[in-house]
C-alpha atoms as a PDB file:
ATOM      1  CA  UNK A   1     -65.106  49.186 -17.503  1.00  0.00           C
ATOM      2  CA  UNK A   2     -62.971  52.492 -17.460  1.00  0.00           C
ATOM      3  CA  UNK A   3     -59.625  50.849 -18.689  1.00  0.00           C
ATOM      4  CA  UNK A   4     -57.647  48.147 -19.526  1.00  0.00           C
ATOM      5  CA  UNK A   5     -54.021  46.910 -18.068  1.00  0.00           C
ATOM      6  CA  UNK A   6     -51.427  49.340 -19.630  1.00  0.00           C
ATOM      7  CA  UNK A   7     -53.891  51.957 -20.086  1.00  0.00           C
ATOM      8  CA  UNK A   8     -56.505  52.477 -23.264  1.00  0.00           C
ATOM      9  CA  UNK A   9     -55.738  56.163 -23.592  1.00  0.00           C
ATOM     10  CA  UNK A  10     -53.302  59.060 -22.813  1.00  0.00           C
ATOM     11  CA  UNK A  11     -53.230  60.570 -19.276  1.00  0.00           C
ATOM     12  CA  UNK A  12     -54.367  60.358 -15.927  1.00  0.00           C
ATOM     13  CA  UNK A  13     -58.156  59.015 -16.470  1.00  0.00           C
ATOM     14  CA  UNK A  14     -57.928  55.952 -18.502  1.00  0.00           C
ATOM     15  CA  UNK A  15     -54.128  55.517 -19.253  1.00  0.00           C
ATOM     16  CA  UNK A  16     -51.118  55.033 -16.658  1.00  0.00           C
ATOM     17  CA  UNK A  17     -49.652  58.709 -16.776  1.00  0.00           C
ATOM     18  CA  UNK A  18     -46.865  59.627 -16.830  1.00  0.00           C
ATOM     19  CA  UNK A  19     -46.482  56.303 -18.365  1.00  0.00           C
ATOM     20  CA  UNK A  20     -47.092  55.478 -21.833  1.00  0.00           C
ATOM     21  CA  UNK A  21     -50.219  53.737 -22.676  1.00  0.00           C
ATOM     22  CA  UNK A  22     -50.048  50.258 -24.053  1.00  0.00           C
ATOM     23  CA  UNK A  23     -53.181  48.751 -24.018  1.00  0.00           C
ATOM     24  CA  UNK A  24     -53.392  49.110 -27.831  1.00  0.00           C
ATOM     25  CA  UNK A  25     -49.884  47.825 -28.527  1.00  0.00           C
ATOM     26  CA  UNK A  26     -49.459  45.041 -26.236  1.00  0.00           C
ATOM     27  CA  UNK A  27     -52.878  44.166 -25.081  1.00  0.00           C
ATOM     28  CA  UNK A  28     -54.939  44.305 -28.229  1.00  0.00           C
ATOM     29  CA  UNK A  29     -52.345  42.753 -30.556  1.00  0.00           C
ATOM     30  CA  UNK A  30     -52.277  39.448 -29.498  1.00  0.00           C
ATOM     31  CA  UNK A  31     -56.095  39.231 -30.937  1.00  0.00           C
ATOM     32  CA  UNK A  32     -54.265  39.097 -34.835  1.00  0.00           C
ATOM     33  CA  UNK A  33     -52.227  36.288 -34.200  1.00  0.00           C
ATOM     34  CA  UNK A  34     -54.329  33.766 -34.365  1.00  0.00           C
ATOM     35  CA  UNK A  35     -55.204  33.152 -30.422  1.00  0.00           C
ATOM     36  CA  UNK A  36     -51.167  32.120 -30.450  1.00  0.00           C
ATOM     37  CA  UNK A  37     -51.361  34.541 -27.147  1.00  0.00           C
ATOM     38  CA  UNK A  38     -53.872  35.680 -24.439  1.00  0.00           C
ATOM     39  CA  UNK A  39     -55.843  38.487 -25.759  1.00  0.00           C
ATOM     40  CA  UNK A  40     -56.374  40.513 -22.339  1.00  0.00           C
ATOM     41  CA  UNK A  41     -58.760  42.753 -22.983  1.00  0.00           C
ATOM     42  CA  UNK A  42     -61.041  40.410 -24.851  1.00  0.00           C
ATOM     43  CA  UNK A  43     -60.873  38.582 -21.856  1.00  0.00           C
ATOM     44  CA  UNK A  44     -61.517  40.118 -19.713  1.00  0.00           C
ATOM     45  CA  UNK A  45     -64.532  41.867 -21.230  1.00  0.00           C
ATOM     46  CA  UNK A  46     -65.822  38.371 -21.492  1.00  0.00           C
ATOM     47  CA  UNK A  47     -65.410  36.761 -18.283  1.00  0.00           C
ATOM     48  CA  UNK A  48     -66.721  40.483 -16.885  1.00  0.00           C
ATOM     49  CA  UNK A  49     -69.970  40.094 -18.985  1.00  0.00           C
ATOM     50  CA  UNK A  50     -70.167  36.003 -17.621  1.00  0.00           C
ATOM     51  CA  UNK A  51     -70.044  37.876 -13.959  1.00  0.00           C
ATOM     52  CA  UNK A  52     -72.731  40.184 -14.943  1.00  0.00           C
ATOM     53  CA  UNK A  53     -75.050  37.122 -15.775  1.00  0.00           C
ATOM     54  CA  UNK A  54     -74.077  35.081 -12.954  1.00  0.00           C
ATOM     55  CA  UNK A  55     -75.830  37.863 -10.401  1.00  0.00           C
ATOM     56  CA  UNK A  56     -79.075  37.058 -11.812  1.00  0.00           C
ATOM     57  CA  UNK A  57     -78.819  33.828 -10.045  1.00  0.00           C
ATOM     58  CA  UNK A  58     -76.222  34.965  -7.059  1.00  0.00           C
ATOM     59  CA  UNK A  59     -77.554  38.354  -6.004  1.00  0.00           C
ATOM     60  CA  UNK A  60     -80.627  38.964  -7.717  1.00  0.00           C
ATOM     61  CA  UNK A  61     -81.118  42.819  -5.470  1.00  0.00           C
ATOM     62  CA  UNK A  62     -77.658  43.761  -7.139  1.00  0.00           C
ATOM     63  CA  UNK A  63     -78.664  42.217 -10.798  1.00  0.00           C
ATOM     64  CA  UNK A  64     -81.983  44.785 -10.661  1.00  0.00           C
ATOM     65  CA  UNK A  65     -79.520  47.430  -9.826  1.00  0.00           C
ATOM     66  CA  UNK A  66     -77.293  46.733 -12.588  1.00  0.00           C
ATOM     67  CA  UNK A  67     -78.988  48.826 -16.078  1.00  0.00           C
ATOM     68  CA  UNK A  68     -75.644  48.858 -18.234  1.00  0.00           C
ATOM     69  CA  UNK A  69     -72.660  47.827 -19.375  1.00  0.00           C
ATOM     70  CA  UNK A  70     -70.353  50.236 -21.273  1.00  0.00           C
ATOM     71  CA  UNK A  71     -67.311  48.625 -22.096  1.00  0.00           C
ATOM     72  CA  UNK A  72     -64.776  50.786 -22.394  1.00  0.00           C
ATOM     73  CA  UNK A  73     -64.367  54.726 -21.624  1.00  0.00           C
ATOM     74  CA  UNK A  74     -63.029  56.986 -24.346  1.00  0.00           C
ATOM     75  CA  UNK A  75     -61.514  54.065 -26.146  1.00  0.00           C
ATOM     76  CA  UNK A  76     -57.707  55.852 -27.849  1.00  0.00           C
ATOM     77  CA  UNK A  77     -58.760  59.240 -26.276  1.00  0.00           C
ATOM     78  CA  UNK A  78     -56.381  61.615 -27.871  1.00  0.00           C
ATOM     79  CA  UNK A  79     -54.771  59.379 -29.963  1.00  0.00           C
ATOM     80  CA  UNK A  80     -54.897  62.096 -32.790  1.00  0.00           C
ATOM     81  CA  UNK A  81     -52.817  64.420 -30.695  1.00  0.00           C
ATOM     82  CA  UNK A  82     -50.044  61.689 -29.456  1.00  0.00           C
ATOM     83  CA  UNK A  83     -49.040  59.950 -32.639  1.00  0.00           C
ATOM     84  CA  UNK A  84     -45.434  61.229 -32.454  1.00  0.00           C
ATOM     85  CA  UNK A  85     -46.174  64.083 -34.729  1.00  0.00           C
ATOM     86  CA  UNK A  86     -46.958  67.416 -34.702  1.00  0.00           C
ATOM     87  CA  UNK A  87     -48.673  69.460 -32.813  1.00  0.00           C
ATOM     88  CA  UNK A  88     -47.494  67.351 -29.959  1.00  0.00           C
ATOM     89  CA  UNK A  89     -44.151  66.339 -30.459  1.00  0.00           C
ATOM     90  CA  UNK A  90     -42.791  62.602 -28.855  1.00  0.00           C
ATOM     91  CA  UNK A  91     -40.256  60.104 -28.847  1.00  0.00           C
ATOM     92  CA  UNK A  92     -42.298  57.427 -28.904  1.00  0.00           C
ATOM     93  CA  UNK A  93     -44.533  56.122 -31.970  1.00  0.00           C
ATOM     94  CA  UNK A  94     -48.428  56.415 -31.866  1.00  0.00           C
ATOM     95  CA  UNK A  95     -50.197  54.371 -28.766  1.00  0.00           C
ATOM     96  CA  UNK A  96     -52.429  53.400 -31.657  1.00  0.00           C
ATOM     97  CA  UNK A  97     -51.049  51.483 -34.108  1.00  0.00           C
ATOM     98  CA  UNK A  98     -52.977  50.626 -37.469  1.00  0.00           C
ATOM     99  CA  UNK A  99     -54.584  47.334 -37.769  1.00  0.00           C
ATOM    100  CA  UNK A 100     -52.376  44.712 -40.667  1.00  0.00           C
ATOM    101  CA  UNK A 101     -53.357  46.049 -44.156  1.00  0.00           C
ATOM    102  CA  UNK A 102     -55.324  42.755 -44.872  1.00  0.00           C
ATOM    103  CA  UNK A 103     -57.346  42.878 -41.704  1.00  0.00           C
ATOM    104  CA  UNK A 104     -57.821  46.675 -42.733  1.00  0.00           C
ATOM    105  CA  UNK A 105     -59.252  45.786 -45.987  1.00  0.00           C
ATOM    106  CA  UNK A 106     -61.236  42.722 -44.427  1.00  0.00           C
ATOM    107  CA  UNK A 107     -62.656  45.111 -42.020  1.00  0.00           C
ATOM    108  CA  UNK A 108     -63.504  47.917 -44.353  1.00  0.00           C
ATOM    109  CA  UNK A 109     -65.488  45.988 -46.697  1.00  0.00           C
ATOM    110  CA  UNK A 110     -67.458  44.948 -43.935  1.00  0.00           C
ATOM    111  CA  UNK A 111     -68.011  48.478 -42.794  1.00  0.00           C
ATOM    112  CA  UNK A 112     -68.998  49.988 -46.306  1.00  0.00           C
ATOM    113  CA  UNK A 113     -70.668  47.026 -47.452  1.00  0.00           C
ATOM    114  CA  UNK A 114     -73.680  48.294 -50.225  1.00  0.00           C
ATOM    115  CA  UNK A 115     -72.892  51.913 -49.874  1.00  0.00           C
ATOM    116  CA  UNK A 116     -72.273  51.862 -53.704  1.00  0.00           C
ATOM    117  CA  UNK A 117     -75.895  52.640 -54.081  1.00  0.00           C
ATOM    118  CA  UNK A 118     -76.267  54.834 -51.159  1.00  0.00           C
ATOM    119  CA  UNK A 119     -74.148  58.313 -51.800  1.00  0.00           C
ATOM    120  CA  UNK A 120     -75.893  59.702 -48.906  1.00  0.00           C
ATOM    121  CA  UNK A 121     -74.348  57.456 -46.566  1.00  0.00           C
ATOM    122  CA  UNK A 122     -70.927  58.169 -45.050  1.00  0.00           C
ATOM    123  CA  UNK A 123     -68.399  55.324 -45.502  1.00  0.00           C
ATOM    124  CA  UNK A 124     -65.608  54.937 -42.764  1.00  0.00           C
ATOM    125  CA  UNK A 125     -62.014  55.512 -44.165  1.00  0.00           C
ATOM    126  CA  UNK A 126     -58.823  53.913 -43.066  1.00  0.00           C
ATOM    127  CA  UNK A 127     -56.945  54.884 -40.530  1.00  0.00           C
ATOM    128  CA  UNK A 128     -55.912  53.765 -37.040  1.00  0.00           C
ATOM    129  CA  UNK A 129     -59.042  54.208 -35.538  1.00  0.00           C
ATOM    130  CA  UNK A 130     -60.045  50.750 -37.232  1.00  0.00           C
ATOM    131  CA  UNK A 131     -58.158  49.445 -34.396  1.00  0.00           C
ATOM    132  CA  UNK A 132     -60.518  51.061 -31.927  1.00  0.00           C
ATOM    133  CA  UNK A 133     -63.864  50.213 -34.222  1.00  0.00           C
ATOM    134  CA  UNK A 134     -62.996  46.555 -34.824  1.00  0.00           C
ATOM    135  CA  UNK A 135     -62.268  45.678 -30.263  1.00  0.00           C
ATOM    136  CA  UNK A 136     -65.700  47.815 -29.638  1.00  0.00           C
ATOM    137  CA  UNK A 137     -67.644  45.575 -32.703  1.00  0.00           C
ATOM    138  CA  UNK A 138     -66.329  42.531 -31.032  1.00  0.00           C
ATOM    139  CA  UNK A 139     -67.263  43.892 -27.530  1.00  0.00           C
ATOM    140  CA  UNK A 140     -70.672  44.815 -29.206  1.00  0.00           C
ATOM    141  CA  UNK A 141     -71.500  40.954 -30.228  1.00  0.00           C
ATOM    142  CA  UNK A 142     -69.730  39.668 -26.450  1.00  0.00           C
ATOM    143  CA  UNK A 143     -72.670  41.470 -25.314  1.00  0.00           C
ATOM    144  CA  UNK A 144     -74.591  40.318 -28.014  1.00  0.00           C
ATOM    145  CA  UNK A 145     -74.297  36.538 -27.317  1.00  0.00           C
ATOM    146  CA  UNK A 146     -75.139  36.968 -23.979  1.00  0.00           C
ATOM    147  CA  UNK A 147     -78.215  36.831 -21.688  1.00  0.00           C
ATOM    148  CA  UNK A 148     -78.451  40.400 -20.857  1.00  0.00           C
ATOM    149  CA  UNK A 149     -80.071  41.734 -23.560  1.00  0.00           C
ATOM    150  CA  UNK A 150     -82.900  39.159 -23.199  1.00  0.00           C
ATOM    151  CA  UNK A 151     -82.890  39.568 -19.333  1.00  0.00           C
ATOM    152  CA  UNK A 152     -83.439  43.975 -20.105  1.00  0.00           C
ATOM    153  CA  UNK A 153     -80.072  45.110 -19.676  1.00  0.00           C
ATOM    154  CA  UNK A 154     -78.339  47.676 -21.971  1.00  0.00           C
ATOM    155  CA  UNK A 155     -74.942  48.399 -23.505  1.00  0.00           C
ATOM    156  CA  UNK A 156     -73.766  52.029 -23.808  1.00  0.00           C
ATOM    157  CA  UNK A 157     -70.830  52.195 -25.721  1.00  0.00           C
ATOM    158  CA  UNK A 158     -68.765  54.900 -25.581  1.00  0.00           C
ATOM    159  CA  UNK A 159     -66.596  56.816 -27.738  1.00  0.00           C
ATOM    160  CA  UNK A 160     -64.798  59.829 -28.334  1.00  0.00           C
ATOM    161  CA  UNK A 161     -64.369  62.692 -31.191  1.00  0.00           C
ATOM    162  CA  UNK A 162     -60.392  62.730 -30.113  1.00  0.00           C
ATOM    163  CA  UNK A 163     -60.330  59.438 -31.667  1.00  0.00           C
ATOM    164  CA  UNK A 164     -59.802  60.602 -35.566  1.00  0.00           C
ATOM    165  CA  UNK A 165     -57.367  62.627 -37.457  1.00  0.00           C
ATOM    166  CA  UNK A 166     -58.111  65.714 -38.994  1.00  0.00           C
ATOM    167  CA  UNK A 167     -57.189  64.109 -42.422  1.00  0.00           C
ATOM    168  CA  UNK A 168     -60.336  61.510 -42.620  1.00  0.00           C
ATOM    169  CA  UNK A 169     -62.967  63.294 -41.426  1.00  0.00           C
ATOM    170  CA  UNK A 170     -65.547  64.361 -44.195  1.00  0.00           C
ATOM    171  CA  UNK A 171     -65.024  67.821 -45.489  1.00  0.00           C
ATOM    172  CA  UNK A 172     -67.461  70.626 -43.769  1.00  0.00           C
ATOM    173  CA  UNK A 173     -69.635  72.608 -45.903  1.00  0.00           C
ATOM    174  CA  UNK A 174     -70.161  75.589 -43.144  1.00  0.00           C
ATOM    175  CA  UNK A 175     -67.340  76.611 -40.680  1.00  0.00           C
ATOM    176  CA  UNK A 176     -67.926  74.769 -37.219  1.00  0.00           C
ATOM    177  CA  UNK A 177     -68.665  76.994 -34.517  1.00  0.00           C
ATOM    178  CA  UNK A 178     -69.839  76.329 -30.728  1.00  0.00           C
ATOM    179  CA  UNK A 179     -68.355  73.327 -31.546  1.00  0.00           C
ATOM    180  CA  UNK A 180     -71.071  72.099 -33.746  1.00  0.00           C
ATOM    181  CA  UNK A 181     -68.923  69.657 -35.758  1.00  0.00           C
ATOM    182  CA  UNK A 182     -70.277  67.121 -37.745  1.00  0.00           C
ATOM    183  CA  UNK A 183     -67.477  65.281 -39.047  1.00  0.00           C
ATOM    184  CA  UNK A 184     -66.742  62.811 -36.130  1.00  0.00           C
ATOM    185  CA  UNK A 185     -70.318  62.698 -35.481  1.00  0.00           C
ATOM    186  CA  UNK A 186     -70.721  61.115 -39.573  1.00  0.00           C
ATOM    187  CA  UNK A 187     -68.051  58.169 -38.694  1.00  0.00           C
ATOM    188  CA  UNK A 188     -69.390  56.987 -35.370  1.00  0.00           C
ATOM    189  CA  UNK A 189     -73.165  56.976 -37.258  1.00  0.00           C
ATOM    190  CA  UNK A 190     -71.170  54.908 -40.011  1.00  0.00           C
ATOM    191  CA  UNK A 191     -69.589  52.563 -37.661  1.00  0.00           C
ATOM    192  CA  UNK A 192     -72.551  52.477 -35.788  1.00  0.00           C
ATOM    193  CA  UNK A 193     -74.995  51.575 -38.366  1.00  0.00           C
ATOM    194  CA  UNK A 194     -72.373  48.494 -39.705  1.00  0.00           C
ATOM    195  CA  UNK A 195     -72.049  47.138 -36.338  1.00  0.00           C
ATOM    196  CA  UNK A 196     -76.080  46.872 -34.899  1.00  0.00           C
ATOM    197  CA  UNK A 197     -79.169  46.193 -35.600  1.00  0.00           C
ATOM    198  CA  UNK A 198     -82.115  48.741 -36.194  1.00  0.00           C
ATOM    199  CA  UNK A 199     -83.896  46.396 -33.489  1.00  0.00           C
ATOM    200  CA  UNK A 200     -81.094  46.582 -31.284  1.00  0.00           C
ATOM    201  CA  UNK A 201     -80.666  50.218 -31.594  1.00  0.00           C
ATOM    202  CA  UNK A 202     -83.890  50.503 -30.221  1.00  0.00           C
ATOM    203  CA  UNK A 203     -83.859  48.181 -27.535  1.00  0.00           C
ATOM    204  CA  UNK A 204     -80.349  47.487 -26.036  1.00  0.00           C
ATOM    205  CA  UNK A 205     -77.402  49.481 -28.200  1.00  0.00           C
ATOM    206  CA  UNK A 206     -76.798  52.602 -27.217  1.00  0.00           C
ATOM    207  CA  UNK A 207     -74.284  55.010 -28.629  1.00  0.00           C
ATOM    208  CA  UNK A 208     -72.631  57.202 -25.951  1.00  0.00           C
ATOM    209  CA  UNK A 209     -70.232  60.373 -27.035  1.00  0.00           C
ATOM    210  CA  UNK A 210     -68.638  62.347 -24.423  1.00  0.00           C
ATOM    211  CA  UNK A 211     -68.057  65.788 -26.063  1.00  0.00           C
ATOM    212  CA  UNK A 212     -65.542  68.461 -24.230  1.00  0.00           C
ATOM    213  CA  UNK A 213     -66.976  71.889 -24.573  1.00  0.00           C
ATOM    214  CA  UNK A 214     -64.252  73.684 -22.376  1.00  0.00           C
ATOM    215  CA  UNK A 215     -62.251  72.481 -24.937  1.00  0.00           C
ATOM    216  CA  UNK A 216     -62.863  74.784 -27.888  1.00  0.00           C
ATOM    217  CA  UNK A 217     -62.376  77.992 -27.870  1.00  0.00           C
ATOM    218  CA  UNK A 218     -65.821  79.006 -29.001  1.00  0.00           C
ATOM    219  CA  UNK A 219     -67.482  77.232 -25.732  1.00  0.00           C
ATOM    220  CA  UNK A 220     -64.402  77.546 -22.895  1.00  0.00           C
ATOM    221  CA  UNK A 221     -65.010  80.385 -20.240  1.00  0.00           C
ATOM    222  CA  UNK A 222     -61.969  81.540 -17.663  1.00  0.00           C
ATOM    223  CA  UNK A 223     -61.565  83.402 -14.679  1.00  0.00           C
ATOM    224  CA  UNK A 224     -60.140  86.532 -16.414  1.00  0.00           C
ATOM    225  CA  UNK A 225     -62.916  86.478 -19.209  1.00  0.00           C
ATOM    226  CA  UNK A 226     -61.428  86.932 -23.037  1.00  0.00           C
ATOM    227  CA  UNK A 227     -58.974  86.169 -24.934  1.00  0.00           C
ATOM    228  CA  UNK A 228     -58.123  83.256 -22.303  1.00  0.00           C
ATOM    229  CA  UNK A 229     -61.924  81.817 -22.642  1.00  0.00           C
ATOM    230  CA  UNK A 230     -64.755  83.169 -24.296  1.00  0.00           C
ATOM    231  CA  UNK A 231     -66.616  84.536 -21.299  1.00  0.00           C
ATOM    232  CA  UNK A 232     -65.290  85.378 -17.541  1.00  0.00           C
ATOM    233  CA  UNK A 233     -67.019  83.198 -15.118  1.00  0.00           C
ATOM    234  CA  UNK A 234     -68.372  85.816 -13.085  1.00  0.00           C
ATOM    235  CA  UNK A 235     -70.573  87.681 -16.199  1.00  0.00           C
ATOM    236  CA  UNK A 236     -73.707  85.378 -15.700  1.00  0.00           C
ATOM    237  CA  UNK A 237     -75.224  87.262 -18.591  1.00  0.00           C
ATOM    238  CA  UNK A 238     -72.307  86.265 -21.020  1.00  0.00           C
ATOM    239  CA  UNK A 239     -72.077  83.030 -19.848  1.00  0.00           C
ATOM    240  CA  UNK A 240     -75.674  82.041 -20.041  1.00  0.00           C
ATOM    241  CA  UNK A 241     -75.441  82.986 -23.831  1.00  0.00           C
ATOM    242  CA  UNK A 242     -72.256  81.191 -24.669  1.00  0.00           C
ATOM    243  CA  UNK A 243     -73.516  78.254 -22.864  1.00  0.00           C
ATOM    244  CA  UNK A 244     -77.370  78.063 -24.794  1.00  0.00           C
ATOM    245  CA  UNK A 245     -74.874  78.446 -27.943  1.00  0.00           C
ATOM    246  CA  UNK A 246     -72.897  75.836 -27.673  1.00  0.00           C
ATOM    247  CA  UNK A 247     -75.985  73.296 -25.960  1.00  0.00           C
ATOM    248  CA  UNK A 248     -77.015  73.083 -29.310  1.00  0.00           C
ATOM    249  CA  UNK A 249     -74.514  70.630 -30.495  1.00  0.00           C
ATOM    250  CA  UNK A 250     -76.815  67.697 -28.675  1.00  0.00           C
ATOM    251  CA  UNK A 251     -79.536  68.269 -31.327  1.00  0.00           C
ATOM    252  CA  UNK A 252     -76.335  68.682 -34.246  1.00  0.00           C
ATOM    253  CA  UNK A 253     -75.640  65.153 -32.502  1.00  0.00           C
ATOM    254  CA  UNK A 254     -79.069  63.365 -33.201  1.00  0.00           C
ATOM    255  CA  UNK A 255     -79.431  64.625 -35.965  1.00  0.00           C
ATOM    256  CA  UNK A 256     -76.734  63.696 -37.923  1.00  0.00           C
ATOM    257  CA  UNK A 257     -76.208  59.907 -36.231  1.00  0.00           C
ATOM    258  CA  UNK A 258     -79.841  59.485 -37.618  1.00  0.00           C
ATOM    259  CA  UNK A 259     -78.998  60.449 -41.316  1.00  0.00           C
ATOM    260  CA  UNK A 260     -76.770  57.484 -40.808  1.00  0.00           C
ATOM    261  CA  UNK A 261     -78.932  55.244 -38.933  1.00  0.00           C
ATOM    262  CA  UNK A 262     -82.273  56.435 -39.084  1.00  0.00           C
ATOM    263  CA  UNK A 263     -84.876  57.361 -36.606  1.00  0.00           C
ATOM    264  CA  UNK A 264     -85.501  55.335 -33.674  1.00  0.00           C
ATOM    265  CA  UNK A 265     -81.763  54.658 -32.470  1.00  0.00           C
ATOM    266  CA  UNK A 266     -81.188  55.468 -28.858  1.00  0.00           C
ATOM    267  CA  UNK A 267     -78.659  57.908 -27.595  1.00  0.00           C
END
């Protein structure tokens, strides 16, 4: 499901450019009141995944088609950029507002439940992106409670490093470069290892992460070559390096979801 009515992220691919998105601040509040209004996007996840199980029976050729279900893409994509603060200056307040402090707390605990004896585990901070974490957990156990994981069928959820703030990601030891950064990578393993199942990390979850190379300087190439991007697009031989560089953040990936999840998870 790419997006949501009013749009789950800023511009033209899963939001309502040049409108403001709204999703988060219209459609997703309603699911803190106490089911006093419709939560849309709840919804319509649900009756979405009902449709799913109904083509087992209805169309069975287009059920052995079907292999996954990601529910959302880039849930709050850029929402550490448009916050109505600097770098990108706005009139308007963030399109992702914080969850209420108790259902922050509640959620938290939840999340970093029995890390006090595990320092080598990342625990997820506060912040707006709880927002994000606590519709995809819920979209997680929709799935969950379903028939599709018993009938083979997978869920690839899918997220996006945009999502946090420079201020709670864990401190790097080494300087990122080719856009090797762990930091985001830590928080979704954190989230990720609170919200499934080793078994169902093996079987049916899996964690999907679109990650922008062209978007860091170290890993963006350009027409004209340097300083605009780090190689021109015509010097194969600069390119090819550049590229093999920066292809290593897959493995930087893996590697550091499974120090949060352990071995065996599927990506």
């Amino acid at each position: 499901i790419h997006t949501y009515p009013g749009g789950t992220s800023i511009g033209t691919f899963s939001g309502v450019w040049p409108r403001y998105s709204r999703f988060w601040t219209h459609g997703d509040v309603p699911a803190l009141d106490n089911g006093e209004t419709p939560d849309v996007g709840r919804h319509i996840l649900k009756n979405f995944i009902a449709y799913l199980e109904s083509l087992a029976v209805k169309d069975p050729h287009a059920f052995r088609g079907f292999r996954a279900l990601s529910p959302m893409n880039e849930p709050a994509h850029l929402a550490t950029l448009y916050n109505g603060n600097p770098p990108i200056r706005t009139d308007r307040e963030t399109f992702l507002p914080p969850l209420p402090s108790d259902k922050a707390a509640e959620y938290l605990n939840e999340l970093n439940a029995g890390l006090e004896s595990k320092p080598h585990l990342t625990k997820v901070p506060d912040g707006n992106h709880l927002r994000v974490m606590l519709w995809l957990r819920d979209a997680i156990d929709a799935f969950r409670q379903s028939s599709l994981p018993s009938m083979g069928k997978e869920l690839h959820v899918n997220v996006h490093e945009s999502l946090f703030p420079s201020e709670v990601l864990p401190k790097q030891e080494i300087k990122s470069d080719y856009g090797l950064n762990q930091a985001p990578m830590q928080l979704f393993g954190a989230w990720w290892r609170a919200s499934t199942t080793p078994k169902e990390r093996a079987k049916w979850a899996v964690l999907d992460i679109h990650h922008y190379y062209a978007w860091g300087s170290q890993c963006s190439g350009a027409v004209e070559g340097p300083p605009t991007g780090r190689f021109s697009c015509s010097d194969e031989e600069h390119r090819e390096l550049v590229i093999d560089n920066c292809g290593a953040w897959a493995s930087v990936y893996r590697s550091t979801i499974e120090k949060e999840c352990e071995v065996g998870l599927r990506l």
